[in-house]
Protein backbone atom coordinates (compact mmCIF):
# COMPACT_ATOMS: atom_id res chain seq x y z
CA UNK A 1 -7.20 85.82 -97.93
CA UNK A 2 -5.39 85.42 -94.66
CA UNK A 3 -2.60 83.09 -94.27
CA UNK A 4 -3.27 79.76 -93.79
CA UNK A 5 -7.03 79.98 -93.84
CA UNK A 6 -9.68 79.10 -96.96
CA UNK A 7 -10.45 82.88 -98.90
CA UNK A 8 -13.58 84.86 -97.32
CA UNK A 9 -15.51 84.09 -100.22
CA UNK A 10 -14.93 80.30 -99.85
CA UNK A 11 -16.40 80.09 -96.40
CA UNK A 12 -18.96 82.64 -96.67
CA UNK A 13 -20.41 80.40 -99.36
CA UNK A 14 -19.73 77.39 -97.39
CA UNK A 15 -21.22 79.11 -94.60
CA UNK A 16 -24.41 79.66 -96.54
CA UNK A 17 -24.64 76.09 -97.50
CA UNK A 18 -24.43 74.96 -94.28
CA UNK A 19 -27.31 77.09 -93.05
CA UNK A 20 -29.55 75.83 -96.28
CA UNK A 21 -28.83 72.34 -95.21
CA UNK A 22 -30.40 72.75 -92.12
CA UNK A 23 -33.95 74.34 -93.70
CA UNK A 24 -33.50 73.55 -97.64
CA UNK A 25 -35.81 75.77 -99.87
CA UNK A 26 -34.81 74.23 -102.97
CA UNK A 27 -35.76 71.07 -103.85
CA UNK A 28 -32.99 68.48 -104.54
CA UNK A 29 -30.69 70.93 -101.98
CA UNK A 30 -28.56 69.06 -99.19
CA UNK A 31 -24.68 69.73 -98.08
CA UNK A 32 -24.12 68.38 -94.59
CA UNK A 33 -20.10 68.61 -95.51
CA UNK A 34 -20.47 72.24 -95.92
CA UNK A 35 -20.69 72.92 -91.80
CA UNK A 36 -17.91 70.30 -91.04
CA UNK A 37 -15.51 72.56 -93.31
CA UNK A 38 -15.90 75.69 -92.15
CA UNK A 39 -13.07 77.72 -89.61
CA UNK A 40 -13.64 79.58 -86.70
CA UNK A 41 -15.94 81.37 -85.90
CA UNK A 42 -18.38 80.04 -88.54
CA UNK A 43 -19.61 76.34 -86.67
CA UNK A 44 -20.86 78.47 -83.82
CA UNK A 45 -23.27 80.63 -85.66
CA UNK A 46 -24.23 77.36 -87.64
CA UNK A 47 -24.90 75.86 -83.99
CA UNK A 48 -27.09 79.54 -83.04
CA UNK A 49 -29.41 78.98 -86.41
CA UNK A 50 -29.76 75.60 -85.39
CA UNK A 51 -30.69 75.85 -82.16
CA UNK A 52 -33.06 79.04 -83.50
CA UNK A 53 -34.59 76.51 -85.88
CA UNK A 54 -35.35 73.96 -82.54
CA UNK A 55 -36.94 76.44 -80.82
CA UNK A 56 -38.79 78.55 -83.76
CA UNK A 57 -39.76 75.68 -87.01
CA UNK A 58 -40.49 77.46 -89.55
CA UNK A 59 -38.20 80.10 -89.33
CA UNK A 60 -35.59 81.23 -91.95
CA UNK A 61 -31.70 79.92 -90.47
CA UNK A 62 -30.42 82.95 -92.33
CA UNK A 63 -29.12 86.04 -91.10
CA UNK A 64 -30.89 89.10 -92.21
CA UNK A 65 -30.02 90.17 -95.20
CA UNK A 66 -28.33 86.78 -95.98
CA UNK A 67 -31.63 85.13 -97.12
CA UNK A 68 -31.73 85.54 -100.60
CA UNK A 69 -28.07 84.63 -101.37
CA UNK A 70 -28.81 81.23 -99.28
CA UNK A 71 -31.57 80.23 -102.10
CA UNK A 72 -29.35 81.23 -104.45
CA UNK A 73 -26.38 78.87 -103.45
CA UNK A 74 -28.91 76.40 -102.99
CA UNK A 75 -30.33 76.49 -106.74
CA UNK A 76 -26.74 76.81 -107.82
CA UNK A 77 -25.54 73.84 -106.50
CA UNK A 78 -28.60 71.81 -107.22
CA UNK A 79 -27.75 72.76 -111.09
CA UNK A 80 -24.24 71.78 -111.30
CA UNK A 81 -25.19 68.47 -108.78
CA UNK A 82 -27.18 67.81 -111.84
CA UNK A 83 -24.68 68.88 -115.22
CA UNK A 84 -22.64 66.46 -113.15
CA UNK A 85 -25.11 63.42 -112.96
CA UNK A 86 -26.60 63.73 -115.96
CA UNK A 87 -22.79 63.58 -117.60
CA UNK A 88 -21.94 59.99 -116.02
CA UNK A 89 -20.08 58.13 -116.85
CA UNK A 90 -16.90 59.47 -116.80
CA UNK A 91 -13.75 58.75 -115.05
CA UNK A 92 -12.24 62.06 -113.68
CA UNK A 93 -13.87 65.36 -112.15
CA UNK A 94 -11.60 68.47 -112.00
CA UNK A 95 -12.74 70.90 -109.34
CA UNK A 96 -11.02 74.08 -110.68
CA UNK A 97 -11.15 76.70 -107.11
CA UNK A 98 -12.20 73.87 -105.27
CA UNK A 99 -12.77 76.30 -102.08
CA UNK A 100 -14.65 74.28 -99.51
CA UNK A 101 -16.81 72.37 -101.66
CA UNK A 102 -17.56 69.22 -100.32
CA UNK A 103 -19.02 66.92 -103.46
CA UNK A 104 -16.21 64.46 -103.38
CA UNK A 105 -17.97 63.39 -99.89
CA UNK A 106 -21.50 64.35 -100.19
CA UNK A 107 -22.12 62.67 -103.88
CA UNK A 108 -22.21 58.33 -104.05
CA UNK A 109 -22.66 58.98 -107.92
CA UNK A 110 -18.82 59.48 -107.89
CA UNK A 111 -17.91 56.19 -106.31
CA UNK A 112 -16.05 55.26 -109.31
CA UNK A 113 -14.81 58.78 -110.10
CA UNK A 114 -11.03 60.11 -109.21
CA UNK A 115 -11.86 64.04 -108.00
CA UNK A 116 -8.84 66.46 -108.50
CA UNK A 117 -9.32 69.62 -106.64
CA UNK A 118 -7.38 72.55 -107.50
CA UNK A 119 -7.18 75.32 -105.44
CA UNK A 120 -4.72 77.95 -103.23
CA UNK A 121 -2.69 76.35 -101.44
CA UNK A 122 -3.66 77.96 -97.69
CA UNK A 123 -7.60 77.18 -98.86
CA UNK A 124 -6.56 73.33 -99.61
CA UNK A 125 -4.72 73.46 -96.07
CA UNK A 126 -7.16 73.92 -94.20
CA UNK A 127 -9.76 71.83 -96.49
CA UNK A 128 -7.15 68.61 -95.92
CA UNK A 129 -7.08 68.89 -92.90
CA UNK A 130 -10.89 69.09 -91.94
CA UNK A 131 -11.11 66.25 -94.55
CA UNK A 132 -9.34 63.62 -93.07
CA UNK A 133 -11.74 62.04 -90.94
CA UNK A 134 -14.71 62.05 -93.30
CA UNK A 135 -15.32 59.32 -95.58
CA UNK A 136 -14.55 60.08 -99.19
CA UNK A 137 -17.85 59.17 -101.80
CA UNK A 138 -15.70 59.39 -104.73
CA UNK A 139 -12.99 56.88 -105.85
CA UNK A 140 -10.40 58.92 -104.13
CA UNK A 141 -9.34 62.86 -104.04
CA UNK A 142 -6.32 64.48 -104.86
CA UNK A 143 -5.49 67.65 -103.54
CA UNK A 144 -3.44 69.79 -106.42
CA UNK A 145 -1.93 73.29 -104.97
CA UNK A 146 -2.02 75.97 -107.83
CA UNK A 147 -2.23 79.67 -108.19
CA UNK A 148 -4.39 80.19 -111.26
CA UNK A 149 -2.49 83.66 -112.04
CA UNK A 150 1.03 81.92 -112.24
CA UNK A 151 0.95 77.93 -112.40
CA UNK A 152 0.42 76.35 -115.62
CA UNK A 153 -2.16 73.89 -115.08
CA UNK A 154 -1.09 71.66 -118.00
CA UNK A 155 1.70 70.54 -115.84
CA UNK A 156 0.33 70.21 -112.70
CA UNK A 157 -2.30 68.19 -113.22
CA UNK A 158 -0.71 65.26 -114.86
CA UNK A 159 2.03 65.73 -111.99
CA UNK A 160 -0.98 64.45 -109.83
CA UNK A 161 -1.63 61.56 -112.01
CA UNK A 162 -4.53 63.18 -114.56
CA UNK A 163 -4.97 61.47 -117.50
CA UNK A 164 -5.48 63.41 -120.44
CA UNK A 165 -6.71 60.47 -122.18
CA UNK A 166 -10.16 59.74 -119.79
CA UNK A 167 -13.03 61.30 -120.07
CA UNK A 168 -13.30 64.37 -117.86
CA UNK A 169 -15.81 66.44 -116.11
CA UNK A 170 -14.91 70.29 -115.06
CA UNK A 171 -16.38 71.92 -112.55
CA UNK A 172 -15.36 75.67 -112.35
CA UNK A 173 -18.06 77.22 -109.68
CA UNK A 174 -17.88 80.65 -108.26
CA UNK A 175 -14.08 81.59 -109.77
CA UNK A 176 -14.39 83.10 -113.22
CA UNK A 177 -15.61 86.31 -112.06
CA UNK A 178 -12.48 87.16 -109.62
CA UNK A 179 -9.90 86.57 -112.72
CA UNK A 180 -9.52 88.99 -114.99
CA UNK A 181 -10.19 87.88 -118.99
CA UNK A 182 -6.74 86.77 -120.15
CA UNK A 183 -6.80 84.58 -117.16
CA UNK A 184 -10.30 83.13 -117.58
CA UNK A 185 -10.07 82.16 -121.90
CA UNK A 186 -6.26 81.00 -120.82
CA UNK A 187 -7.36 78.33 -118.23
CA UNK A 188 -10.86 77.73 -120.86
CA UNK A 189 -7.94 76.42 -123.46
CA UNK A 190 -5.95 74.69 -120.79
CA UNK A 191 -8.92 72.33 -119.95
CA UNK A 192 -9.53 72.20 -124.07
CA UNK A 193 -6.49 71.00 -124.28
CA UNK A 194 -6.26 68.47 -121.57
CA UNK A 195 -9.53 66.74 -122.21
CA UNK A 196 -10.37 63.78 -124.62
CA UNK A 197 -13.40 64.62 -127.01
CA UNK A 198 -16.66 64.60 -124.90
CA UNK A 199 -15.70 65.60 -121.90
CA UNK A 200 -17.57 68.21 -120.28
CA UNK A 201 -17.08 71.76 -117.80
CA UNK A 202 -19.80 73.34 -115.92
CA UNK A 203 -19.00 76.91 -114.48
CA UNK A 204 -20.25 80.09 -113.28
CA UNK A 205 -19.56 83.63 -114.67
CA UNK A 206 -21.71 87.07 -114.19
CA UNK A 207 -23.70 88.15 -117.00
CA UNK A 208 -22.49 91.81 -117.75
CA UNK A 209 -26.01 93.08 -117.68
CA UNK A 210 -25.14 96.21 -115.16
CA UNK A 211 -23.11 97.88 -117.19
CA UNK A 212 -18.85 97.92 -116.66
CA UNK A 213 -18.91 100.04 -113.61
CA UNK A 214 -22.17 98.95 -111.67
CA UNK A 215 -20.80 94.87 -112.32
CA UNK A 216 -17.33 95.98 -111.19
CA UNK A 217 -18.63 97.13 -107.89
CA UNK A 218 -21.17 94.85 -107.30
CA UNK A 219 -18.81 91.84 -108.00
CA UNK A 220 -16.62 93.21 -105.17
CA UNK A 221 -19.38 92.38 -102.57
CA UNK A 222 -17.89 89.71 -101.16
CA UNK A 223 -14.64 91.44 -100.05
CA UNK A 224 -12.04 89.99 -102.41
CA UNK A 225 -11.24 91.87 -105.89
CA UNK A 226 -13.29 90.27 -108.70
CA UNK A 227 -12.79 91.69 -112.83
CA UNK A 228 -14.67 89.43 -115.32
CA UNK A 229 -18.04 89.97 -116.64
CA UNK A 230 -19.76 88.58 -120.19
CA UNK A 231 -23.00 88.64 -122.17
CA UNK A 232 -24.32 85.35 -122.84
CA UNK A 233 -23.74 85.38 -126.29
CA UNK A 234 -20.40 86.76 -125.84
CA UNK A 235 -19.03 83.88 -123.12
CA UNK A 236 -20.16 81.20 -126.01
CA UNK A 237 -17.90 83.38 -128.65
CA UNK A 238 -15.34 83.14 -126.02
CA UNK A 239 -15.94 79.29 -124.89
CA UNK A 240 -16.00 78.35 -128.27
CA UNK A 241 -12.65 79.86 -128.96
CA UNK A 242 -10.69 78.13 -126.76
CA UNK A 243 -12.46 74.90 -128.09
CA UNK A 244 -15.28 74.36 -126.20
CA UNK A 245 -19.05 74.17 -127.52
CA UNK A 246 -21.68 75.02 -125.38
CA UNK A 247 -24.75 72.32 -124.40
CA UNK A 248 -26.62 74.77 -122.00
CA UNK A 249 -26.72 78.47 -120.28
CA UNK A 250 -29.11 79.54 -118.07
CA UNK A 251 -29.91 82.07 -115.19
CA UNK A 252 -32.10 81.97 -111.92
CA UNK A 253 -34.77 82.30 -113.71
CA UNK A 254 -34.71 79.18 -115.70
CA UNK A 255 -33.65 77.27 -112.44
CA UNK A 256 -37.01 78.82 -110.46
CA UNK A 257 -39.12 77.22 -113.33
CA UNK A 258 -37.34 74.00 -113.38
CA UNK A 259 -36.84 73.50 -109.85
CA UNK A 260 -39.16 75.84 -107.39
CA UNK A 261 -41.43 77.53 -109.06
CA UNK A 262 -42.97 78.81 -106.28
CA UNK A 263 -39.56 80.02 -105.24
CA UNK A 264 -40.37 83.96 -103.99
CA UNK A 265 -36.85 84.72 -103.86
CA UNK A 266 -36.29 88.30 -106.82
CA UNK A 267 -33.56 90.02 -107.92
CA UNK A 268 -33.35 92.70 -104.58
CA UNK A 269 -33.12 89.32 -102.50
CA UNK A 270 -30.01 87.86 -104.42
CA UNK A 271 -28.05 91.50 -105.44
CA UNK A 272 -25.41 90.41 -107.73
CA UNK A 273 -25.24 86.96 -108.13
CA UNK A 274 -28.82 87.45 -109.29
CA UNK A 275 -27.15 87.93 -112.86
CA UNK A 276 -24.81 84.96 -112.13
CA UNK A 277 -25.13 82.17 -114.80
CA UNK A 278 -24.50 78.53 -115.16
CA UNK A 279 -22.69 77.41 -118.45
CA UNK A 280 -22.44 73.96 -119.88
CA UNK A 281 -20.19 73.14 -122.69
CA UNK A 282 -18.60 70.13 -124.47
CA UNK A 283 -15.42 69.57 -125.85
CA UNK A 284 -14.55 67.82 -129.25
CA UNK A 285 -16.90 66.24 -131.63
CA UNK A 286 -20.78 66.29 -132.28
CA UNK A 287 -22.52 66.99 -128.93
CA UNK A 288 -24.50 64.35 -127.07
């Protein structure tokens, strides 16, 4: 991560986002915050596949190579768009490694929702300050610095005006697999413990189906050190211990057939994040 600028993984995913908004494969996909987020020199090669697009329709806006990691975003954030919807009403969403993601202004079903976003402090810079002239579709936003390896998140969200007593919604996208395990089941028992029975996370982690030294270099791919990887049944074990019970896990593959599928895009197309997974859990009495 360089000083003062979001982490390479943040806008490289942003980055994607913003080139799926401009030809969207999956159905239900649309971010036109992502592009309005992203540093230098990212904008520019967003205005080069747009321009491509004007001249060739039809044409993928990705970079080569880049294709099959674009779908993927795309059915990733068309999942969690919905664990969030389909989880109104409730009164706060916690964005846990917030990076550049731009639901706060891109979904009107959080009009009467306060959105904390937790991230780095050089990330949430930058993010503030590309922010402030777009109009917020939540309630309001409130920008908490943290460092997940050091702060206690217990007291800095209530510094910020959380309320432990409202139902919440957690949203922990893309982060689980860069902390190492200690990290990950400590900030799983932090949210336990901060949210009011029924609340719900959603949140990403890689399925350890490589094997320990394959996962621990393919999760490196995107330049920044990542050391976290479960079997499904093993994440619930670890979920539930920490006091959450799980609603719903599912892959790519279970997205294709739900959302696209017709979707072409295999497991050479997507590399690692092919085994990425999207888990849903509740916390505190019978689930709903």
């Amino acid at each position: 991560m360089d000083p003062g600028l979001p982490s390479s993984t943040a806008h490289f995913v942003a980055y994607l986002r913003a080139l799926g908004n401009l030809s969207p494969q999956v159905p239900g996909f649309a971010d036109a915050v992502a592009e309005r987020m992203l540093p230098p020199p990212w904008p520019k090669r967003v205005e080069q596949a747009r321009s491509l697009l004007a001249r060739h329709p039809g044409r993928s806006p990705f970079p080569l190579g880049y294709g099959g990691l674009g779908v993927f975003q795309q059915f990733r954030s068309v999942v969690l768009d919905q664990a969030i919807q389909s989880a109104l009403p409730f009164d706060q969403l916690v964005i846990l490694g917030a990076g550049l993601d731009g639901r706060a202004w891109r979904m009107p079903a959080l009009e009467q929702v306060r959105v904390f976003e937790v991230d780095h402090p050089d990330t949430q810079a930058w993010k503030r300050e590309c922010a402030q002239a777009r109009p917020v579709a939540a309630r309001e936003v409130r920008f908490i610095p943290m460092d997940f390896t050091r702060d206690d998140l217990g007291q800095r969200l209530p510094e910020r005006g959380y309320d432990p007593g409202r139902t919440t919604f957690w949203l922990w996208e893309g982060v689980s697999m860069y902390l190492p395990p200690v990290e990950v089941a400590r900030t799983l028992a932090s949210t336990a413990g901060l949210s009011r029975a029924g609340s719900r996370m959603a949140m990403t982690y890689l399925a350890n189906q490589t094997g320990p030294m394959l996962a621990r270099f393919l999760l490196s791919a995107l330049g920044e050190p990542c050391r976290s990887a479960y079997a499904p049944e093993q994440w619930s074990r670890v979920a539930r211990k920490a006091g959450w019970m799980t609603r719903s896990d599912s892959g790519i593959q279970d997205w294709k057939r739900h959302l696209a599928s017709g979707q072409p895009l295999v497991e050479l197309d997507a590399a690692m994040q092919w085994h990425e997974r999207i888990w849903v859990g509740q916390c505190g009495g019978p689930l709903s």
